[in-house]
C-alpha atoms as a PDB file:
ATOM      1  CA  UNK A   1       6.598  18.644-118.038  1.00  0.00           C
ATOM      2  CA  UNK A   2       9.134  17.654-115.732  1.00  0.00           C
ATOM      3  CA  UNK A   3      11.322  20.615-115.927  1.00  0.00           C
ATOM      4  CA  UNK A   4       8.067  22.683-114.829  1.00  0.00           C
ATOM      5  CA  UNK A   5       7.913  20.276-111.444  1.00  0.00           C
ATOM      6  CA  UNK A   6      10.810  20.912-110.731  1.00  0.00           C
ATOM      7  CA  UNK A   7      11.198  24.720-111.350  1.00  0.00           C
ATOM      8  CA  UNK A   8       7.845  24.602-108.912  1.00  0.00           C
ATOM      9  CA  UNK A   9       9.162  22.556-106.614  1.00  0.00           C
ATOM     10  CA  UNK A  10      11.666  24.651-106.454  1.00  0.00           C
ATOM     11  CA  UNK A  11       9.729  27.945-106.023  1.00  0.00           C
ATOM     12  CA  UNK A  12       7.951  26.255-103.082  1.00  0.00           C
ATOM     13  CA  UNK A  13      10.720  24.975-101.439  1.00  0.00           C
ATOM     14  CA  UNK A  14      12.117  28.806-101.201  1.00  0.00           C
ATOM     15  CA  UNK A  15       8.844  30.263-100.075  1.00  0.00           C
ATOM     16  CA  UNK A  16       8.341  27.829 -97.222  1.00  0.00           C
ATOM     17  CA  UNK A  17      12.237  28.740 -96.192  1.00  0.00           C
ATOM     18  CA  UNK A  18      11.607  32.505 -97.103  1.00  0.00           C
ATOM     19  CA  UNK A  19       8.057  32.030 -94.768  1.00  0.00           C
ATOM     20  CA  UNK A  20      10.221  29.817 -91.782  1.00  0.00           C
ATOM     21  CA  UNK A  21      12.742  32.588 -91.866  1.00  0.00           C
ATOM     22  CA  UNK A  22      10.399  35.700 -91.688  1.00  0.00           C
ATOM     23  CA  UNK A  23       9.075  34.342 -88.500  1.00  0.00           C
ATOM     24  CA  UNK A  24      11.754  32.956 -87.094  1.00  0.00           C
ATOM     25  CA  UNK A  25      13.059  36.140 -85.462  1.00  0.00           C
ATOM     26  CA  UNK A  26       9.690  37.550 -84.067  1.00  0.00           C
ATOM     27  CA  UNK A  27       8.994  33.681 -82.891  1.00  0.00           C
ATOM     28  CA  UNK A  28      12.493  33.774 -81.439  1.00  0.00           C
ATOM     29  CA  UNK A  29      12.456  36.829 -79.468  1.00  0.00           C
ATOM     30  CA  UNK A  30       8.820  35.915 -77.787  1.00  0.00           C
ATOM     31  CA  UNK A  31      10.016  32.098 -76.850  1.00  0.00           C
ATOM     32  CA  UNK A  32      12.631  33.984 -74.751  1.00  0.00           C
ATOM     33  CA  UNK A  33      10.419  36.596 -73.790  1.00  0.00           C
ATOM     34  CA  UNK A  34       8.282  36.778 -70.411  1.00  0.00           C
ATOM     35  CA  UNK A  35       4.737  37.646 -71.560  1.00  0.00           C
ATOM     36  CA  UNK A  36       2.920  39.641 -68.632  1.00  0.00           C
ATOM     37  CA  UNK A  37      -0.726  39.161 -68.647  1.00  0.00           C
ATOM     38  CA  UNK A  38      -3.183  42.000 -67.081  1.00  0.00           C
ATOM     39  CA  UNK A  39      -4.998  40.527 -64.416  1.00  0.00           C
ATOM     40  CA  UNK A  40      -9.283  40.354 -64.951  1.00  0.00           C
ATOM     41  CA  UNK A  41     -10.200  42.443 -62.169  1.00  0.00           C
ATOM     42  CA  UNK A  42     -13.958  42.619 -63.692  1.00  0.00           C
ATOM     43  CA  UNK A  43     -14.097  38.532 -62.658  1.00  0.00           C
ATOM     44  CA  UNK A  44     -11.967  38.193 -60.186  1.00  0.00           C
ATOM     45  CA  UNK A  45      -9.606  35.761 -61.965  1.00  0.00           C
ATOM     46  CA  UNK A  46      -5.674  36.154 -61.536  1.00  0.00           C
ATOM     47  CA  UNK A  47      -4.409  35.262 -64.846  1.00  0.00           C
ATOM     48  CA  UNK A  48      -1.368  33.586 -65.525  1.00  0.00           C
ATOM     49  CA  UNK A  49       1.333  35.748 -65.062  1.00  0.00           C
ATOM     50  CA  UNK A  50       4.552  34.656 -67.242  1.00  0.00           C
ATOM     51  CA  UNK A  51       5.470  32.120 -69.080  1.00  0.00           C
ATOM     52  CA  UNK A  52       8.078  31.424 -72.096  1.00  0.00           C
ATOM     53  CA  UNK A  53       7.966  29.420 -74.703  1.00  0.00           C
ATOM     54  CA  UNK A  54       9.313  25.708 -75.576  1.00  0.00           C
ATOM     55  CA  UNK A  55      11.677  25.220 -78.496  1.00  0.00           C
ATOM     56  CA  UNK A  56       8.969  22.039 -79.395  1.00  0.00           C
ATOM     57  CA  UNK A  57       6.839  24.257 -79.446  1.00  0.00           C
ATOM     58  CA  UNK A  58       8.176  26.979 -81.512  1.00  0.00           C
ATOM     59  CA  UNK A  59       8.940  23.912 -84.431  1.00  0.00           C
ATOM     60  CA  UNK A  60       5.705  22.821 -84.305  1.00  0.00           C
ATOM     61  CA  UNK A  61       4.218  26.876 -84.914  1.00  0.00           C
ATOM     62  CA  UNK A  62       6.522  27.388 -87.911  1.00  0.00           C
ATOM     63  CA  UNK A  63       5.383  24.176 -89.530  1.00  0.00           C
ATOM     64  CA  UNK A  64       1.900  24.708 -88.753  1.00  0.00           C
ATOM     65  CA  UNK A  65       2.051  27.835 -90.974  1.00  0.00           C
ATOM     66  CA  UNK A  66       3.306  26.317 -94.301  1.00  0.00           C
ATOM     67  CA  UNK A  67       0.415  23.346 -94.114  1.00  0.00           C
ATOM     68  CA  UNK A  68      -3.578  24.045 -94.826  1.00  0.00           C
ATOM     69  CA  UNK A  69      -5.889  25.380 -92.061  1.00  0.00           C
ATOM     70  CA  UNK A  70      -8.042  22.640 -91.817  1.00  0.00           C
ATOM     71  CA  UNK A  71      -4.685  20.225 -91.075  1.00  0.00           C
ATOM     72  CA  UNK A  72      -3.718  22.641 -88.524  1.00  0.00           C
ATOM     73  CA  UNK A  73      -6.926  22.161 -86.757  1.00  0.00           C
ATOM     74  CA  UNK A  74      -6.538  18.594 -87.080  1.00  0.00           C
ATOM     75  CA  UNK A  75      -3.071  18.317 -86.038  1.00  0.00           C
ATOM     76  CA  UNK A  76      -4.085  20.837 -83.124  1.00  0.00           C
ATOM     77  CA  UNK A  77      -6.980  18.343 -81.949  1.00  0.00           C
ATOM     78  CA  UNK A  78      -4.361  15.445 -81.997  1.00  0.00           C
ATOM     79  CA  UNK A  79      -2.220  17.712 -79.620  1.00  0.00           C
ATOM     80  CA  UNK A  80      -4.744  18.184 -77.225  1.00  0.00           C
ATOM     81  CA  UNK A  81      -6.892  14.785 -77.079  1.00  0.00           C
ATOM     82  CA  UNK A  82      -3.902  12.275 -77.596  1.00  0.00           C
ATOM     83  CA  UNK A  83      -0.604  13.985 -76.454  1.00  0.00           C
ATOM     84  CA  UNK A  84      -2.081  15.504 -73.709  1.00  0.00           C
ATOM     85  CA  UNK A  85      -0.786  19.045 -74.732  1.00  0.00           C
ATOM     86  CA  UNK A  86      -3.072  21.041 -73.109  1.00  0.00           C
ATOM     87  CA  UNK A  87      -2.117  24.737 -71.738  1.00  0.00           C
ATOM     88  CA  UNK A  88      -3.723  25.384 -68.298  1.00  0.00           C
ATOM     89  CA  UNK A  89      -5.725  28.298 -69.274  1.00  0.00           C
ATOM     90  CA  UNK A  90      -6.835  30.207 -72.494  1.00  0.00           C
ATOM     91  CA  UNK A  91      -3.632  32.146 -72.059  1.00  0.00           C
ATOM     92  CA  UNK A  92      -1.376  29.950 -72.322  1.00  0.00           C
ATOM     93  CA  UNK A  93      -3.238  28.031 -75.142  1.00  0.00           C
ATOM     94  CA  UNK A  94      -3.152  31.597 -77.281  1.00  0.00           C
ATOM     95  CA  UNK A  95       0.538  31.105 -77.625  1.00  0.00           C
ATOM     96  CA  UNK A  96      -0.294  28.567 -80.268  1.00  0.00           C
ATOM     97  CA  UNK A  97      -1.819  31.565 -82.163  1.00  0.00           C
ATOM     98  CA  UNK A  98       0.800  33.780 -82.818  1.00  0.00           C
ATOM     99  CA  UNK A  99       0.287  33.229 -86.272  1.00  0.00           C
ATOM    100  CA  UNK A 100      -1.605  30.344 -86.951  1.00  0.00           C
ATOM    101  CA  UNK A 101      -5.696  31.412 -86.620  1.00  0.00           C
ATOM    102  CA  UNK A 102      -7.161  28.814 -84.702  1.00  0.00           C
ATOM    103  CA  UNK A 103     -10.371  28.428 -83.285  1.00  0.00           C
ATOM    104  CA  UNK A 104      -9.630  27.038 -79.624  1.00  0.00           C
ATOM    105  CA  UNK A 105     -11.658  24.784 -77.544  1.00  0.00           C
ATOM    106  CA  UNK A 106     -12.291  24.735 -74.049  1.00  0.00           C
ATOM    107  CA  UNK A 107     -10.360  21.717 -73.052  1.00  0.00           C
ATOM    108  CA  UNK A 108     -12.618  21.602 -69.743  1.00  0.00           C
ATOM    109  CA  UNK A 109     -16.142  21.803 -70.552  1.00  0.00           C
ATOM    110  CA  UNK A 110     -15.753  21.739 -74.626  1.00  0.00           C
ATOM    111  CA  UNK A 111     -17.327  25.255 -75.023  1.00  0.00           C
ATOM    112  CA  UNK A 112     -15.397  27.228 -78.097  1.00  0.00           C
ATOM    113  CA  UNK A 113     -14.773  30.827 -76.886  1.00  0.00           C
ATOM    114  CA  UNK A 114     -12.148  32.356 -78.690  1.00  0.00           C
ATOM    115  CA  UNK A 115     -11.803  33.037 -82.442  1.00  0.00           C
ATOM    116  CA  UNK A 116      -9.645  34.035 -85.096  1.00  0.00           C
ATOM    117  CA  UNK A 117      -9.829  37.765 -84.759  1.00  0.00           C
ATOM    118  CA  UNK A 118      -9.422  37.302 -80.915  1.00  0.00           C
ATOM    119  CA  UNK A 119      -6.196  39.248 -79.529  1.00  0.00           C
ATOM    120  CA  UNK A 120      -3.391  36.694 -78.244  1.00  0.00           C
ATOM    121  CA  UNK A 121      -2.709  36.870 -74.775  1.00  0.00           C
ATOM    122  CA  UNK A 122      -5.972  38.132 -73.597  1.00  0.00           C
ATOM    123  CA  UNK A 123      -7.741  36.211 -70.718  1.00  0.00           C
ATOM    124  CA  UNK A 124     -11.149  34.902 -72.475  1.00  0.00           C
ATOM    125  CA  UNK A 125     -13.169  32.585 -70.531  1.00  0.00           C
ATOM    126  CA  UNK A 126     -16.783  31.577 -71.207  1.00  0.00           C
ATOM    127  CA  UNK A 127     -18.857  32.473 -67.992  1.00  0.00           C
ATOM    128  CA  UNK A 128     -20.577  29.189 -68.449  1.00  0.00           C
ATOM    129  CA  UNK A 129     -17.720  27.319 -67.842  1.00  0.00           C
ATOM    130  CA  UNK A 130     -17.495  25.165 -64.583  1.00  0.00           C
ATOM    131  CA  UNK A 131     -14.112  25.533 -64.133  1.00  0.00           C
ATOM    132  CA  UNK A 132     -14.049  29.582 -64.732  1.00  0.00           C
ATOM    133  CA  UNK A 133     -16.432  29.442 -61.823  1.00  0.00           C
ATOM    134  CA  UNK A 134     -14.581  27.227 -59.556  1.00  0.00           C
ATOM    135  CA  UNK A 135     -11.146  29.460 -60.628  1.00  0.00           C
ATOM    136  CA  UNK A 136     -13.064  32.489 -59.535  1.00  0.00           C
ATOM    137  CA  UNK A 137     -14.076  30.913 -55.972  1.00  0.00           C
ATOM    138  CA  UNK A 138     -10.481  29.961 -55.756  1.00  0.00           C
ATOM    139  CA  UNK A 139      -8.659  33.201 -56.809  1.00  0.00           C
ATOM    140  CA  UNK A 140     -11.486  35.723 -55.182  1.00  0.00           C
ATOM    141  CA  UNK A 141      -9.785  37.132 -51.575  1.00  0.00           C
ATOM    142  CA  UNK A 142     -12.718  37.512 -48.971  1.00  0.00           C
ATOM    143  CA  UNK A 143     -12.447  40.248 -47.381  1.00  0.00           C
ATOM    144  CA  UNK A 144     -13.891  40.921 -43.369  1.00  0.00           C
ATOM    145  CA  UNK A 145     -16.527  43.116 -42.870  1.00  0.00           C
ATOM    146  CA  UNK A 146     -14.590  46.340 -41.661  1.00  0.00           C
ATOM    147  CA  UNK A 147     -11.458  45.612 -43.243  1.00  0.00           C
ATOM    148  CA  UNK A 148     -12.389  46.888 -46.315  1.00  0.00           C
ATOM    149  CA  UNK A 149      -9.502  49.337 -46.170  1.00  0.00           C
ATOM    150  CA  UNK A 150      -6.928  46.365 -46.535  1.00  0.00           C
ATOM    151  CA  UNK A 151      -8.636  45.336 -49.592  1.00  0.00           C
ATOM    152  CA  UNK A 152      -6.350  46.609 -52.021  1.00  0.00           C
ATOM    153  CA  UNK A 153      -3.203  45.225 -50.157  1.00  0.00           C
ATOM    154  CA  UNK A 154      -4.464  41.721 -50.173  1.00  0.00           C
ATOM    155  CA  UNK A 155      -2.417  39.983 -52.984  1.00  0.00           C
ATOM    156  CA  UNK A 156      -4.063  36.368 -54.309  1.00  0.00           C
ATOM    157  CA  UNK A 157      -1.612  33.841 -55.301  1.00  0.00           C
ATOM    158  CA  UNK A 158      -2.819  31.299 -57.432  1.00  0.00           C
ATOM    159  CA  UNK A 159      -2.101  27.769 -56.566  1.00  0.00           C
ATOM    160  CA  UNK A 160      -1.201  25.073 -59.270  1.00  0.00           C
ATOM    161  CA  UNK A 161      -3.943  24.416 -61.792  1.00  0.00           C
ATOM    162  CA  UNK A 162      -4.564  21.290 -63.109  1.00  0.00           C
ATOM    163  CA  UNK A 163      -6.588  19.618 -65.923  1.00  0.00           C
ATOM    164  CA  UNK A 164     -10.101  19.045 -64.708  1.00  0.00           C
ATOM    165  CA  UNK A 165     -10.006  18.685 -60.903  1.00  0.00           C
ATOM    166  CA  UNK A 166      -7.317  19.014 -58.261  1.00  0.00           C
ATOM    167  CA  UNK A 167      -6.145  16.087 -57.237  1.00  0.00           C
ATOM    168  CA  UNK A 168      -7.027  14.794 -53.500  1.00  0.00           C
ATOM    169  CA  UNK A 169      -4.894  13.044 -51.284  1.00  0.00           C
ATOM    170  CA  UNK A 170      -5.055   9.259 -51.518  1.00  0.00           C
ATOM    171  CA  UNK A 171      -8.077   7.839 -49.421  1.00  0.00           C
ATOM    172  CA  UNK A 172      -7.095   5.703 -46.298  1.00  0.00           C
ATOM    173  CA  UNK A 173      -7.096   2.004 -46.867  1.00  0.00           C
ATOM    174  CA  UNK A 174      -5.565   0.337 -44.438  1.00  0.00           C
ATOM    175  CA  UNK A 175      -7.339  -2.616 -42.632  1.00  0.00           C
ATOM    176  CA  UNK A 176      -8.015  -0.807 -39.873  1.00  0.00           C
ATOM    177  CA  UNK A 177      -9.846   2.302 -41.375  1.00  0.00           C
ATOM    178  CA  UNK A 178     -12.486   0.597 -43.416  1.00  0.00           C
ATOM    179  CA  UNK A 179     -15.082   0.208 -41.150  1.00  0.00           C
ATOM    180  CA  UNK A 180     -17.849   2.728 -42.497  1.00  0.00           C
ATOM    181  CA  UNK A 181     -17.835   3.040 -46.890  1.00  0.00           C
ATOM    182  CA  UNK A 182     -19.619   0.142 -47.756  1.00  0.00           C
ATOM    183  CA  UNK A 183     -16.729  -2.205 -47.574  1.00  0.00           C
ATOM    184  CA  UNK A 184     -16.031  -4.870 -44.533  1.00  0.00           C
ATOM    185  CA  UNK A 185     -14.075  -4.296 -42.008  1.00  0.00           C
ATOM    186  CA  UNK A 186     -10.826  -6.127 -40.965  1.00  0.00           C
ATOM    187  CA  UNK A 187     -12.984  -7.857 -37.887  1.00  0.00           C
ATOM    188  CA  UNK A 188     -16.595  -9.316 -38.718  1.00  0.00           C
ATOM    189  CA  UNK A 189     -19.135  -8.264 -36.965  1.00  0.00           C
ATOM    190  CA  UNK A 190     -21.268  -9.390 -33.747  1.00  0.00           C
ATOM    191  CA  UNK A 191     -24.052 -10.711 -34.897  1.00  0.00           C
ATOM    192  CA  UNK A 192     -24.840 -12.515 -31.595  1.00  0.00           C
ATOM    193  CA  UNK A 193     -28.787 -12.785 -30.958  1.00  0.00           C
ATOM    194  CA  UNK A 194     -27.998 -11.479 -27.740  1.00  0.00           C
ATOM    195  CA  UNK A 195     -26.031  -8.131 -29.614  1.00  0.00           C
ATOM    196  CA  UNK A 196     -28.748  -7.222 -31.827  1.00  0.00           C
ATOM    197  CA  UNK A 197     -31.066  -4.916 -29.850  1.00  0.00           C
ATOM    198  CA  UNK A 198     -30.668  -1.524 -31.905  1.00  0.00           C
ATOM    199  CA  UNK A 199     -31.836  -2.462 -35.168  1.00  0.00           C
ATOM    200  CA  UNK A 200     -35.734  -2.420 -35.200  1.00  0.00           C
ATOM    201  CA  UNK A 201     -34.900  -6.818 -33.858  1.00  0.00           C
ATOM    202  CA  UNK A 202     -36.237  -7.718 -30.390  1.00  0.00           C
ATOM    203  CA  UNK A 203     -33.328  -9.670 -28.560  1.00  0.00           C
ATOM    204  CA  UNK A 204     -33.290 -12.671 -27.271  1.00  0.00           C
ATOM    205  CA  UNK A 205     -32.987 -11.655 -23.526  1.00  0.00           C
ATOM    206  CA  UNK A 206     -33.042  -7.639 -22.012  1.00  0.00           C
ATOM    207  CA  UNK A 207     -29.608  -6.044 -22.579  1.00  0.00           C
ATOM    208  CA  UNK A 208     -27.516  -5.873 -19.883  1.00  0.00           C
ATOM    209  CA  UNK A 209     -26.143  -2.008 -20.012  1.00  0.00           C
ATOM    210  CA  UNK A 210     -22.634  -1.621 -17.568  1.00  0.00           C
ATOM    211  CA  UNK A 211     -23.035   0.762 -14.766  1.00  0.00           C
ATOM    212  CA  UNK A 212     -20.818   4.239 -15.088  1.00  0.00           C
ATOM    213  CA  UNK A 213     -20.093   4.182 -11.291  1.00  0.00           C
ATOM    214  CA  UNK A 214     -17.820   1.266  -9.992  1.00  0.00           C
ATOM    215  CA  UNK A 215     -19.245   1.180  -6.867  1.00  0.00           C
ATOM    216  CA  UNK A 216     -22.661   1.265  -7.833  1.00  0.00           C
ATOM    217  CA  UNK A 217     -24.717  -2.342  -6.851  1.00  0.00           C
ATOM    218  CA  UNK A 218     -24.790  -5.009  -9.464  1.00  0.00           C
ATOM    219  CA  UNK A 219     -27.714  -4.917 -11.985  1.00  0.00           C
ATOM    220  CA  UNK A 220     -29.926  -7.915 -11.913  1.00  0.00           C
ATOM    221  CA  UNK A 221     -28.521 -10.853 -14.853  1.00  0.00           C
ATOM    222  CA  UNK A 222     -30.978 -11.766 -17.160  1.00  0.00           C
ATOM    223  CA  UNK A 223     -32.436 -14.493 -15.626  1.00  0.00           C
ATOM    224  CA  UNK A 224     -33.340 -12.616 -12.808  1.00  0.00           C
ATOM    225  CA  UNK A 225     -35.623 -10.310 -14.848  1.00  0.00           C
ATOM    226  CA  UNK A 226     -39.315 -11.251 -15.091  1.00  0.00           C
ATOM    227  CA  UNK A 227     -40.692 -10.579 -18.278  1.00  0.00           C
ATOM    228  CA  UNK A 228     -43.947 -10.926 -18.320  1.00  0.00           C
ATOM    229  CA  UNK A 229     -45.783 -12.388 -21.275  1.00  0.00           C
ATOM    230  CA  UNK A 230     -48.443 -10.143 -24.075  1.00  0.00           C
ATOM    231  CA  UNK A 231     -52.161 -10.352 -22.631  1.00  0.00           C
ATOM    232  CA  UNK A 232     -53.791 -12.484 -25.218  1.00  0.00           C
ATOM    233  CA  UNK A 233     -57.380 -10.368 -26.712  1.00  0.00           C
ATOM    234  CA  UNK A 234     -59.012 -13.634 -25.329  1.00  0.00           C
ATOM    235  CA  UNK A 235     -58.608 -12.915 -21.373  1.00  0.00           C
ATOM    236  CA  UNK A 236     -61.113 -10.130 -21.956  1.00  0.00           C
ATOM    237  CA  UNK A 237     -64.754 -10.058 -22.558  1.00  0.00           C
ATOM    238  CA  UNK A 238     -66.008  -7.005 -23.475  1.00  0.00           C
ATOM    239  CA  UNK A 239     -69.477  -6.085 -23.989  1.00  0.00           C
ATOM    240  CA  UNK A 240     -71.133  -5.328 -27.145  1.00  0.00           C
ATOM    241  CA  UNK A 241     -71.847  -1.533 -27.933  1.00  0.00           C
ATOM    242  CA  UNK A 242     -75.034   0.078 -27.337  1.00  0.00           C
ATOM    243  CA  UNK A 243     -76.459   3.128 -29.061  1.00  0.00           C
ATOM    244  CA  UNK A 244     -76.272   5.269 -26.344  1.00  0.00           C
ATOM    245  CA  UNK A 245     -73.041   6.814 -24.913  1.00  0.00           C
ATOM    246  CA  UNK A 246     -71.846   8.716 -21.680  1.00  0.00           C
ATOM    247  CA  UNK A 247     -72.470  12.682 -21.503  1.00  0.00           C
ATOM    248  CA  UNK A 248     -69.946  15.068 -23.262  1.00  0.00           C
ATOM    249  CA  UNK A 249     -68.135  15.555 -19.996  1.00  0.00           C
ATOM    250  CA  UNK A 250     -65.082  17.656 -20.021  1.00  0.00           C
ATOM    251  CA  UNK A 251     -61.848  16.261 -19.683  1.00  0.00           C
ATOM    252  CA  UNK A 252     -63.860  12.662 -20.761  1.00  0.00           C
ATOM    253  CA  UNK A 253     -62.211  11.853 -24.208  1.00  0.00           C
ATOM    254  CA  UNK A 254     -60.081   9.501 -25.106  1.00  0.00           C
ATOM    255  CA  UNK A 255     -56.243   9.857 -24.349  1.00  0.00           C
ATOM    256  CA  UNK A 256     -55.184   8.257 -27.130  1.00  0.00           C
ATOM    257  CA  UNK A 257     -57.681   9.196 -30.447  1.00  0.00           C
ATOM    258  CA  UNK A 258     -58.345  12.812 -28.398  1.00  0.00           C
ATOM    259  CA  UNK A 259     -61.746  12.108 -30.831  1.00  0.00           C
ATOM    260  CA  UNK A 260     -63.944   9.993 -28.579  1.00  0.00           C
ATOM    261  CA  UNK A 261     -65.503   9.371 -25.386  1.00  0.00           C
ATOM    262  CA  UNK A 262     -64.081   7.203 -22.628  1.00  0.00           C
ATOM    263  CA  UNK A 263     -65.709   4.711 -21.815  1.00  0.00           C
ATOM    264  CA  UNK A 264     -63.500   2.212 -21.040  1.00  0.00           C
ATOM    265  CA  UNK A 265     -60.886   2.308 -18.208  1.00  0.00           C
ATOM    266  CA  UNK A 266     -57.658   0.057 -17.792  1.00  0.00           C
ATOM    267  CA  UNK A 267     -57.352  -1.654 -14.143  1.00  0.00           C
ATOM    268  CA  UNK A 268     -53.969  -2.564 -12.922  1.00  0.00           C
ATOM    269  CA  UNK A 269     -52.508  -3.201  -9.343  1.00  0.00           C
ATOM    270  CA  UNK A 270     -56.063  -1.598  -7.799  1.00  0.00           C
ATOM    271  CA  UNK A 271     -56.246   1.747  -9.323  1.00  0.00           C
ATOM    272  CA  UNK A 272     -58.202   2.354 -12.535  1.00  0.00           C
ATOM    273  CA  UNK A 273     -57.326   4.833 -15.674  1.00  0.00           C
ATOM    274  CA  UNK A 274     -60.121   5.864 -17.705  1.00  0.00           C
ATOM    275  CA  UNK A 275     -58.499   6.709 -20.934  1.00  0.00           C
ATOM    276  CA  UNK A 276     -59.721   4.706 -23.755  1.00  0.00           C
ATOM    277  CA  UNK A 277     -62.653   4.701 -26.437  1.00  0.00           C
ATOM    278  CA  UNK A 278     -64.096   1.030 -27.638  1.00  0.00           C
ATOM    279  CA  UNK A 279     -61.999   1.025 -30.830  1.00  0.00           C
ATOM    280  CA  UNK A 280     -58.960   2.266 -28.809  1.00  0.00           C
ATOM    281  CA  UNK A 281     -59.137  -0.094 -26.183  1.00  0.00           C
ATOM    282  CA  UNK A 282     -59.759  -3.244 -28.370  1.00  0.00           C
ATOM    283  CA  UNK A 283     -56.157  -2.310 -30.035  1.00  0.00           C
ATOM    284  CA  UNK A 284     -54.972  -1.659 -26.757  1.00  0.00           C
ATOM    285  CA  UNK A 285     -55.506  -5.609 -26.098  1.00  0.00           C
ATOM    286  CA  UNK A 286     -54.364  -6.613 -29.422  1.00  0.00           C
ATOM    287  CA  UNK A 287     -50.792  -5.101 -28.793  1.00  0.00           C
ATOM    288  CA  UNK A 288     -50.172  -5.838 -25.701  1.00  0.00           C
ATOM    289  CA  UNK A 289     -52.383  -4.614 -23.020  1.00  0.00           C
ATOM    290  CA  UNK A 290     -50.196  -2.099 -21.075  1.00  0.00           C
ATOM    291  CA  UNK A 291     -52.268   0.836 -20.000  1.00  0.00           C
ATOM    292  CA  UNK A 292     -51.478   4.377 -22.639  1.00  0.00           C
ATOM    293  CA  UNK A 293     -51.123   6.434 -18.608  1.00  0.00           C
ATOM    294  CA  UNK A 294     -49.145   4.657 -17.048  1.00  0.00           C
ATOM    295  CA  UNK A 295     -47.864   1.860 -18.940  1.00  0.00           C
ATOM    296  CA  UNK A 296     -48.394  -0.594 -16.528  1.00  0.00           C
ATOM    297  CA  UNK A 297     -49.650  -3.747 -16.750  1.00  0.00           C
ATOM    298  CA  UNK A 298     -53.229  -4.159 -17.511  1.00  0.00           C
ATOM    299  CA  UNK A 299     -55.183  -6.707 -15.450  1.00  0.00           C
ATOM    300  CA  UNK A 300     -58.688  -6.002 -16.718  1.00  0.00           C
ATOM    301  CA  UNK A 301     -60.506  -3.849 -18.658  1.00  0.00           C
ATOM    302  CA  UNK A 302     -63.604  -2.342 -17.408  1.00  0.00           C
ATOM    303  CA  UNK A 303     -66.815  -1.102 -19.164  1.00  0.00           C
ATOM    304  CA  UNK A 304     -67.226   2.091 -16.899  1.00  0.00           C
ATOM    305  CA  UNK A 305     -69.764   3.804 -19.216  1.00  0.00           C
ATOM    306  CA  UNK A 306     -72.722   2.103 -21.612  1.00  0.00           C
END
């Protein structure tokens, strides 16, 4: 029993040397080899142009070949997920699959494309891919209207590809450019009753704006501003309704509903606006009492029509 071990041990040892030496020459000769890949003019997509192959790499293919196929798929996985051996593009992955058949994986968006009776070296990409589409925004020359007669001497060169997304340049963080990305900035702010007037907050006392011109007069300080206080709904005493209104006249309505009569006018400084309906002029009062014309003032409010 043990002489027939070892006479297959044997036999296997010599097959995986006989199989190691078969492909070593043809595995050889490619590694130093410059493999020139057509370029997908259909898409749009400049393909990788050359590349050779690593002597790591070349191991690893001839003792992928004398193991099962579902431990080269494993072993392959490992490769990509943990070691970070990734090619940049289907091309350069197909140089695992010289001889091996392997079903390769889309190391971007996980969609399997190729398969095992796929041609090496051929530029596959699954149209559904997000980075196929970004590669073809990237590698696609525009071309000027009227200068379609250049076209053809327009030459793309692709720029380096990386795994996933480019990477940006680092983001500014010194103290003095964080002012505006939801972080603080180096200086608190002014939160002075006096400096808040722009965010929907009355202030404390009129803002005080600086003049443009130098030789312009002084404006007024604060305390020499009169602000005069809200009319309170209580300084007016208007008369109940009545059931009949004022003639349709033209040009009568309301100037602020544009619905109903005026019959109520707003009397400041000795002139009088008729603008206002009842319900108008009631919330006219309640907000203020400054007149919707001329935004004056309003002294009184008049009744002109029943």
């Amino acid at each position: 029993m043990w002489l027939l071990f070892g006479i297959f041990l044997y036999f296997a040892k010599m097959a995986v040397v006989n199989q190691i030496r078969r492909k070593w020459s043809g595995v050889w000769l490619i590694s130093y080899s410059k493999v020139n890949v057509e370029t997908d003019k259909e898409n749009g997509v400049e393909a990788v142009e050359e590349f050779s192959l690593h002597n790591k790499m070349i191991v690893l293919q001839l003792f992928l070949e004398t193991i099962p196929q579902f431990l080269i798929q494993l072993v392959n996985n490992i490769l990509a997920a943990e070691w970070g051996w990734i090619p940049i593009s289907s091309t350069a992955f197909s140089v695992y699959s010289i001889a091996v058949p392997l079903y390769l994986l889309c190391y971007h968006c996980g969609v399997r494309k190729r398969a095992v009776q796929d041609v090496p070296f051929n530029e596959l990409w699954n149209r559904a891919c997000f980075y196929y589409r970004w590669l073809q925004r990237r590698f696609t020359p525009k071309v000027a209207p009227g200068n379609e007669d250049n076209e053809e001497k327009i030459k793309v060169v692709p720029g380096p590809i990386y795994h996933g997304r480019p990477p940006s340049s680092p983001p500014d963080i010194s103290p003095g450019s964080i002012h505006d990305h939801g972080r603080p900035p180096s200086s608190p702010p002014d939160i002075s009753p006096g400096s808040i007037h722009d965010h929907g907050r009355p202030p404390s006392s009129p803002p005080i704006f600086q003049h443009e011109n130098p030789s312009a007069p002084p404006l007024p300080s604060a305390d020499e501003i009169e602000v005069l206080p809200p009319l309170h709904p209580d300084h007016y005493n208007l008369p109940p309704p009545t059931s009949e209104g004022p003639q349709d006249i033209e040009g009568n309505t309301c100037k602020i509903c544009m619905d109903a009569l005026a019959t109520f006018g707003f009397l400041h400084e000795g002139s009088t606006h008729l603008c206002a309906c009842r319900n108008c002029a009631e919330e006219i009062v309640h907000s203020g009492g400054t007149c919707p014309v001329c935004r004056k003032v309003v002294e009184q409010i008049i009744q002109v029509f029943p």
